[in-house]
N, C-alpha and C. Protein backbone atom coordinates (compact mmCIF):
# COMPACT_ATOMS: atom_id res chain seq x y z
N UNK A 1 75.54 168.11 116.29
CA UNK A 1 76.92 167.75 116.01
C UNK A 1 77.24 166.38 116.60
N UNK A 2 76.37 165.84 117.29
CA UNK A 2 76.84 164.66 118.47
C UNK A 2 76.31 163.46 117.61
N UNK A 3 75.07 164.39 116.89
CA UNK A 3 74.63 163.54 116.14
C UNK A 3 75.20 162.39 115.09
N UNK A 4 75.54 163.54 114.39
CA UNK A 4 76.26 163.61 113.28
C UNK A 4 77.74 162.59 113.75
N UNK A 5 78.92 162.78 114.73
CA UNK A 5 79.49 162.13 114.73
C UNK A 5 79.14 160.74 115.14
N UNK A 6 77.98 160.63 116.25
CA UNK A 6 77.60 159.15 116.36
C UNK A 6 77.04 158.20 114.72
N UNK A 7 76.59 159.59 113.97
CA UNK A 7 75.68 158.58 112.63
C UNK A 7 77.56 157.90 111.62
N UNK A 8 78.51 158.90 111.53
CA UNK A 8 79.23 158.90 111.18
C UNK A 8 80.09 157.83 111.63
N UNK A 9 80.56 157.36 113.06
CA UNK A 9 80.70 155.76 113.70
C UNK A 9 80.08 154.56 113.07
N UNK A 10 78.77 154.84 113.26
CA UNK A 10 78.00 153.99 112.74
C UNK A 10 77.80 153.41 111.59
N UNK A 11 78.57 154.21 110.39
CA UNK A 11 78.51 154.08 109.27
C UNK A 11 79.73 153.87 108.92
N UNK A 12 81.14 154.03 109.82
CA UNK A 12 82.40 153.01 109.72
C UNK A 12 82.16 151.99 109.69
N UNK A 13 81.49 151.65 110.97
CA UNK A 13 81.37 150.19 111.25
C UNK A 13 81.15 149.30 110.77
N UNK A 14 79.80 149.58 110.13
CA UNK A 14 78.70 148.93 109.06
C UNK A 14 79.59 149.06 107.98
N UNK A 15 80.40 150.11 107.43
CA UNK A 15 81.27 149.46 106.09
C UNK A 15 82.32 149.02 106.39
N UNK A 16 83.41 148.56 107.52
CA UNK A 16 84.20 148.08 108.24
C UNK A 16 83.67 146.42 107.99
N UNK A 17 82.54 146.36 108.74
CA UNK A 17 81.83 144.54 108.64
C UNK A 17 81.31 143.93 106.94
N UNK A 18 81.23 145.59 106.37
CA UNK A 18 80.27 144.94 104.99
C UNK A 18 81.99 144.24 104.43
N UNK A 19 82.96 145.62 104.43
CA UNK A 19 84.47 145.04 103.76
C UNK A 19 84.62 143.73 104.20
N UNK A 20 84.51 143.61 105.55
CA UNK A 20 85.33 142.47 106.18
C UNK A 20 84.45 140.91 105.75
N UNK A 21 83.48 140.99 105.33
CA UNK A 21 82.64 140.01 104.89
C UNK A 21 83.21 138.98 104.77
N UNK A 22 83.33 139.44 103.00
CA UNK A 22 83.75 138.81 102.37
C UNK A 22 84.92 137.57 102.21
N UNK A 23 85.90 138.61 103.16
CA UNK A 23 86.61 137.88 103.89
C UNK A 23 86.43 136.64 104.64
N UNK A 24 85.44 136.97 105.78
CA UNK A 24 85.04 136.19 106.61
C UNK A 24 84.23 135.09 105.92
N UNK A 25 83.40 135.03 105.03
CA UNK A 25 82.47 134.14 104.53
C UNK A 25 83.83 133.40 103.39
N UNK A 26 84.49 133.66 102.73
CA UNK A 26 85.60 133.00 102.28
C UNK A 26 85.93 131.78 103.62
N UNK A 27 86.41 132.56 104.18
CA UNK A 27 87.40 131.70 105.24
C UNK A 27 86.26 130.39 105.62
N UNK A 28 85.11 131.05 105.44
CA UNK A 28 84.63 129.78 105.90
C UNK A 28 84.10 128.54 105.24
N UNK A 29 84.67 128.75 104.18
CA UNK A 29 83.97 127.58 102.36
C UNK A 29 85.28 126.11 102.84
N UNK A 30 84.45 125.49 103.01
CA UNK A 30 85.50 124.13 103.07
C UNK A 30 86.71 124.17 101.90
N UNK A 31 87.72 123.61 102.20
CA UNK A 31 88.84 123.55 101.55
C UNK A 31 88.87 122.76 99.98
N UNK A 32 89.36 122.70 98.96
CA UNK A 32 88.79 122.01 97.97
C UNK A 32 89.89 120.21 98.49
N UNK A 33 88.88 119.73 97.96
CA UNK A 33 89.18 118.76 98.06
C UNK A 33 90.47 117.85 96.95
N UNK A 34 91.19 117.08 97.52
CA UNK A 34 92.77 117.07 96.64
C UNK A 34 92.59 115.47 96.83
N UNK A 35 92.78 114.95 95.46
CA UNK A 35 92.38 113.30 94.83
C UNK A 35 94.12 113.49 94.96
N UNK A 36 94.57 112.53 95.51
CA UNK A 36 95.51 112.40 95.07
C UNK A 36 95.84 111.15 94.49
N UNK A 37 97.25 111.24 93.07
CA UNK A 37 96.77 110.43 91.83
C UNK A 37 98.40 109.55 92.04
N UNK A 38 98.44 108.25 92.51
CA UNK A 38 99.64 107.32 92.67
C UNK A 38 100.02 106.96 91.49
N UNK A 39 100.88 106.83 91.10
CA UNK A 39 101.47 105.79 89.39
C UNK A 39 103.00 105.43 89.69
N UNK A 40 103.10 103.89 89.40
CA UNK A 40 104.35 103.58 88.88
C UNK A 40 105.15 104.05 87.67
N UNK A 41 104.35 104.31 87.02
CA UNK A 41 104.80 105.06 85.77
C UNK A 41 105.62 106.71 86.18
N UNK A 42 105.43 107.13 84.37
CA UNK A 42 105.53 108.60 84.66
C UNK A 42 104.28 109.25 83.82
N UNK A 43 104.48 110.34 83.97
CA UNK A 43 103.13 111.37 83.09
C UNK A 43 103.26 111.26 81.94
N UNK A 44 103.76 111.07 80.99
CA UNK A 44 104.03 110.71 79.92
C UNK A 44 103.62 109.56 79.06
N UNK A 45 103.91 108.68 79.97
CA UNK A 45 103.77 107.01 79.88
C UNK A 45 102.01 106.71 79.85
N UNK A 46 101.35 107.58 80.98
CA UNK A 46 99.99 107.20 81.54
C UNK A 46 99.40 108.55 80.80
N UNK A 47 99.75 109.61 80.15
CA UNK A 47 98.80 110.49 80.04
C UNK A 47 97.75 110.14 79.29
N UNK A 48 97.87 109.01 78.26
CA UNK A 48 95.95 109.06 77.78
C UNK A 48 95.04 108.43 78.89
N UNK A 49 95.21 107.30 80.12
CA UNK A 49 94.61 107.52 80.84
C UNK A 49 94.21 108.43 81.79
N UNK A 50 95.05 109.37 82.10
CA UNK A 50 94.96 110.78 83.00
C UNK A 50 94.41 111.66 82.74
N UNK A 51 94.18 111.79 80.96
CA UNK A 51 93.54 112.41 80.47
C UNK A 51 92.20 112.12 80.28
N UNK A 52 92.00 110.69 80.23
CA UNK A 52 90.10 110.15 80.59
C UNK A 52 90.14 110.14 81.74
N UNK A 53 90.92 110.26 82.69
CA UNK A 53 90.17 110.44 83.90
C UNK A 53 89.75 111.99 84.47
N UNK A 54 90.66 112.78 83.96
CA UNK A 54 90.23 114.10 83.71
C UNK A 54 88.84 114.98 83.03
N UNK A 55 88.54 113.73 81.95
CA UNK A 55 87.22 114.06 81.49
C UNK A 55 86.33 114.07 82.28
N UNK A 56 86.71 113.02 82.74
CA UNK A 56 85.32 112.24 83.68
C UNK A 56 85.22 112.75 84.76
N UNK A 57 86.44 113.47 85.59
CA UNK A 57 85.81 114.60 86.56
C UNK A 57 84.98 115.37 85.65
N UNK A 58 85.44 115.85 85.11
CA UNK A 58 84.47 117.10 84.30
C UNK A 58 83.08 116.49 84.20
N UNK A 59 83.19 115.63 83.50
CA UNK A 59 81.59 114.65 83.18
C UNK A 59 80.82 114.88 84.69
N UNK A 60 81.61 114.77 85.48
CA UNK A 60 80.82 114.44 86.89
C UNK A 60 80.95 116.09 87.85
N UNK A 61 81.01 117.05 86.65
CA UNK A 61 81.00 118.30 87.39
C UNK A 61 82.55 118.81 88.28
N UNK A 62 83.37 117.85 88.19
CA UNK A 62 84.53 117.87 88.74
C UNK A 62 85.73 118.84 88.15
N UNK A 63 85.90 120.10 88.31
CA UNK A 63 87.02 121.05 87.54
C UNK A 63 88.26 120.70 88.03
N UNK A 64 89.21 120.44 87.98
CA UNK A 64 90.83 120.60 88.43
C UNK A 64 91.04 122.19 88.82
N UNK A 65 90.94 122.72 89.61
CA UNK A 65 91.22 124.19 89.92
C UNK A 65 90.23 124.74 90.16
N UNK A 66 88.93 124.33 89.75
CA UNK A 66 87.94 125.29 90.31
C UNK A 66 87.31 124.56 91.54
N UNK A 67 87.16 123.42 91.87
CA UNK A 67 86.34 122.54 92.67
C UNK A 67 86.81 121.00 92.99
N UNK A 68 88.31 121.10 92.42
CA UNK A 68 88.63 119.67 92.94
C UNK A 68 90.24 119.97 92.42
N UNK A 69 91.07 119.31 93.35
CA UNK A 69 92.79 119.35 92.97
C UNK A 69 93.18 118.17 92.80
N UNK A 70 94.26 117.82 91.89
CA UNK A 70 94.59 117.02 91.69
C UNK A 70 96.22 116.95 92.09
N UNK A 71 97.27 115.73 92.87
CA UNK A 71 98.69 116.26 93.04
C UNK A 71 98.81 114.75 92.65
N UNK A 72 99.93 115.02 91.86
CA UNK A 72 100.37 113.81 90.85
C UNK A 72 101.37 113.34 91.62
N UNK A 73 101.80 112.27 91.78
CA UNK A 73 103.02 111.30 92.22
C UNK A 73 103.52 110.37 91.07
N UNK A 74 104.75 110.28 90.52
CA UNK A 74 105.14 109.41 89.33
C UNK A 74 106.51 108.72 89.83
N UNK A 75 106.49 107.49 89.70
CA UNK A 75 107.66 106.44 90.36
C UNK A 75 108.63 106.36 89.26
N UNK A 76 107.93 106.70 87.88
CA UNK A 76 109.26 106.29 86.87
C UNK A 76 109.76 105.09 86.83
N UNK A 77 108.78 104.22 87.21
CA UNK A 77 109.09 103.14 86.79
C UNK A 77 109.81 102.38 88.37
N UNK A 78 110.63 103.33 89.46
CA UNK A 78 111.08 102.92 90.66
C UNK A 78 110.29 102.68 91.64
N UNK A 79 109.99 101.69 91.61
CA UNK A 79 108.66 100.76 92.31
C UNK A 79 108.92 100.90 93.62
N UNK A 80 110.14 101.30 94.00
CA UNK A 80 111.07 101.54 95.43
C UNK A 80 110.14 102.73 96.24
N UNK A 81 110.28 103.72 95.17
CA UNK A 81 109.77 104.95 95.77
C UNK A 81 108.05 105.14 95.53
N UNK A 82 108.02 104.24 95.46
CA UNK A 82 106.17 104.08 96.02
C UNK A 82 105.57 104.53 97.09
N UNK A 83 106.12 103.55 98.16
CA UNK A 83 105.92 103.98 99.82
C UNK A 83 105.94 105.51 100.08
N UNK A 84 107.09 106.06 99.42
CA UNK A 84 107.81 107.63 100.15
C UNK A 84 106.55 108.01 99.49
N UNK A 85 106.22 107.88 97.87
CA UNK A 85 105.48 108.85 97.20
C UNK A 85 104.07 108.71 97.64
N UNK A 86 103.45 107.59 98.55
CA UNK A 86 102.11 107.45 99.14
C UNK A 86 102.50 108.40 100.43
N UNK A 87 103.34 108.02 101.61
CA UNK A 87 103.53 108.68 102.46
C UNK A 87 103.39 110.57 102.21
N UNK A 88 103.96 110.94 100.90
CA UNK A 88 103.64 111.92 100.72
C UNK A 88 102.44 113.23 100.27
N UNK A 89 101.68 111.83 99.69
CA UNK A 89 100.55 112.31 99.78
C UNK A 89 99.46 112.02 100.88
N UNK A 90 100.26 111.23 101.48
CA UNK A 90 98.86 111.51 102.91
C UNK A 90 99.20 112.32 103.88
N UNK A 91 100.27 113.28 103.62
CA UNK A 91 100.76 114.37 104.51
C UNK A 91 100.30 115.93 103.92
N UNK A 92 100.01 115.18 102.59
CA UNK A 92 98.77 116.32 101.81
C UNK A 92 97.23 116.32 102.45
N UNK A 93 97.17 115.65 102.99
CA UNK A 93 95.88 115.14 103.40
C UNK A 93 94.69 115.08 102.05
N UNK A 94 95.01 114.06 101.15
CA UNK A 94 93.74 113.75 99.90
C UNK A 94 92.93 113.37 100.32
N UNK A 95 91.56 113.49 99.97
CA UNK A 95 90.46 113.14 100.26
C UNK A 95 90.52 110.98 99.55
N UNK A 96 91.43 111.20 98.48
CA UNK A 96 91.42 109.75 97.90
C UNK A 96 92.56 109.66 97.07
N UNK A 97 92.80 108.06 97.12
CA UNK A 97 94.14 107.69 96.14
C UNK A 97 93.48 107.33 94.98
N UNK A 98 93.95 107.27 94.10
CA UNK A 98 94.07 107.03 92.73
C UNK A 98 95.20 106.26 92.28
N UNK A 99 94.85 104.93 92.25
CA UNK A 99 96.43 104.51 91.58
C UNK A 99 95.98 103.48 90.51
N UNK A 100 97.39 102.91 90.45
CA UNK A 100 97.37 102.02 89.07
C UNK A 100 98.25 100.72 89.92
N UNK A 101 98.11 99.16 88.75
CA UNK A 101 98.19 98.13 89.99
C UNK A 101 99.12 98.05 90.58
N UNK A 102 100.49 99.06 89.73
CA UNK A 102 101.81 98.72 90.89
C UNK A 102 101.99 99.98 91.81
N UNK A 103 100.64 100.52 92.26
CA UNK A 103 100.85 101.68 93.59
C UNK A 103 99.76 101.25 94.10
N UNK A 104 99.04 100.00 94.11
CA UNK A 104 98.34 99.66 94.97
C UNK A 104 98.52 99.65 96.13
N UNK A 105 99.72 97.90 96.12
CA UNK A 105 100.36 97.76 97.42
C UNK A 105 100.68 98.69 98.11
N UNK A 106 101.32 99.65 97.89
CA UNK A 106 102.06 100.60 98.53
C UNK A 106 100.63 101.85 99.24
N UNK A 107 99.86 101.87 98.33
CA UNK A 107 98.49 102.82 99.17
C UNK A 107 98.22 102.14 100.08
N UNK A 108 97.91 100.78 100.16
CA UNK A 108 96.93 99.98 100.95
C UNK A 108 97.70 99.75 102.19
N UNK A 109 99.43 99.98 101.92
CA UNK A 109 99.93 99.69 103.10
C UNK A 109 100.23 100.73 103.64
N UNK A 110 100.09 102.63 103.34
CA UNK A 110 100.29 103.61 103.69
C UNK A 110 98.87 104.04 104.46
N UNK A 111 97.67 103.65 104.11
CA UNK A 111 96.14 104.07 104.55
C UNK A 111 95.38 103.09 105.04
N UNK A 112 94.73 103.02 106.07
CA UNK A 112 93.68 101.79 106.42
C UNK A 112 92.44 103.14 106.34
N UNK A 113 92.63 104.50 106.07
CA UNK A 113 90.99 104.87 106.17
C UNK A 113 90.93 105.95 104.96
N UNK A 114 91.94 106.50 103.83
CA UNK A 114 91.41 107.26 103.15
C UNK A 114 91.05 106.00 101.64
N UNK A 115 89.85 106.27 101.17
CA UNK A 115 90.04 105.45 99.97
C UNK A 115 90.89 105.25 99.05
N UNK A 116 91.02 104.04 98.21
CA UNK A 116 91.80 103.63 97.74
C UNK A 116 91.28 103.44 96.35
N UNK A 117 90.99 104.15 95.43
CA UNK A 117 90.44 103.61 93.34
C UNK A 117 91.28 103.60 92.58
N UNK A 118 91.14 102.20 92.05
CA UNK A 118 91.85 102.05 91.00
C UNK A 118 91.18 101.68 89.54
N UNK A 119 91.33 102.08 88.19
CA UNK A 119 90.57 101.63 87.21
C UNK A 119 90.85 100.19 86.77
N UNK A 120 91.94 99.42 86.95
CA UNK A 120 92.47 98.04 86.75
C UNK A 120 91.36 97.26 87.93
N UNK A 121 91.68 96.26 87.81
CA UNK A 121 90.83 94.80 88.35
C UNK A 121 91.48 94.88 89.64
N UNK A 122 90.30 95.19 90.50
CA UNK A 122 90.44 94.76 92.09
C UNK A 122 91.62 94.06 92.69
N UNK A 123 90.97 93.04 91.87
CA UNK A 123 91.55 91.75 92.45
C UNK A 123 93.21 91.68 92.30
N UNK A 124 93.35 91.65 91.32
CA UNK A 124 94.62 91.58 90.58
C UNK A 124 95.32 92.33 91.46
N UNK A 125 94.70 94.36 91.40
CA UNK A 125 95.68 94.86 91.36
C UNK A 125 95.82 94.60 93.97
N UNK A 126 95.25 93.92 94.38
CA UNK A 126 95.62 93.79 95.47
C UNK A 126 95.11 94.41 96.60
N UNK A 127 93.85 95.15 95.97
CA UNK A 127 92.97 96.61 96.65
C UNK A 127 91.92 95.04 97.63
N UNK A 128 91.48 94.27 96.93
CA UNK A 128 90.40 93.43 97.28
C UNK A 128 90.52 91.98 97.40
N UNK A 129 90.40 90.80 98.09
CA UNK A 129 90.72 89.51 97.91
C UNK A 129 90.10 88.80 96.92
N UNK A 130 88.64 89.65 96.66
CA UNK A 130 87.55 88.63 95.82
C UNK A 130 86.87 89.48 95.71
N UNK A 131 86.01 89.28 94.34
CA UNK A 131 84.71 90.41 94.09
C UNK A 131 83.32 89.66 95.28
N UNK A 132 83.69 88.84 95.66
CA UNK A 132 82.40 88.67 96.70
C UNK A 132 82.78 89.45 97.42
C-alpha cells in the first residue's frame, strides 16, 4: 500500500512537470521581433510600397504574425508629429526603423543605436553624409 501511494506521487509529479513544460519552454522562445515602420504619409498614400515591402519579408522568410511584427506610425502628412511618433516606437522597443525621407530626420534624432532603413537614397533622405 506504501507502495502504491509513493508510485502514485511519483506519477503526479512527472505529469505535473510533463503539463508544466510546455509552458516553461514557451516562456523561454525569444520575443518576436517588431520592425517598426515610420512614414510621413498615411497607409493609404504608401500602401503599394508597404505592400512590397511586405513581400519581401516573406521572400526573406519573414511572416507578419508568425515570426516578425510590424507597428505602423503614419504622420498624415504632419511632419510635426514625427518626433512623438519615433519616440513612440522606441518605447516599443523595435528591433529597427523603417522610414521614408521625411521620418528620417526625426529617427536619426530619436536613436543613435537601433537601426535606421530606408528604401529612398541615403543621402538625400539624411540617414548618411556620402556613399563613401
Amino acid at each position: 500500500m506504501q507502495l502504491d501511494r509513493l508510485r502514485r506521487r511519483e506519477l503526479v509529479m512527472l505529469l505535473g512537470g510533463a503539463a508544466a513544460w510546455p509552458v516553461t519552454a514557451r516562456a523561454r522562445q525569444p520575443a518576436m521581433p517588431v520592425i517598426g515602420f515610420l512614414n510621413g504619409t498615411s497607409a493609404d498614400a504608401f500602401a503599394h510600397p508597404r505592400n512590397g515591402f511586405i513581400q519581401g519579408l516573406k521572400e526573406s522568410s519573414h511572416f507578419v504574425g508568425q515570426n516578425v511584427a510590424i507597428e505602423y506610425r503614419w504622420a498624415e502628412g504632419q511632419y510635426d508629429r514625427l518626433p512623438a511618433l519615433a519616440a513612440d516606437l522606441l518605447r516599443r522597443q523595435v528591433a529597427v526603423l523603417v522610414v521614408n525621407n521625411a521620418a528620417a530626420p526625426a529617427a536619426m534624432a530619436a536613436t543613435a543605436t537601433i537601426p535606421i532603413a530606408s528604401g529612398a537614397d541615403p543621402v538625400k533622405s539624411g540617414l548618411v553624409v556620402s556613399l563613401e
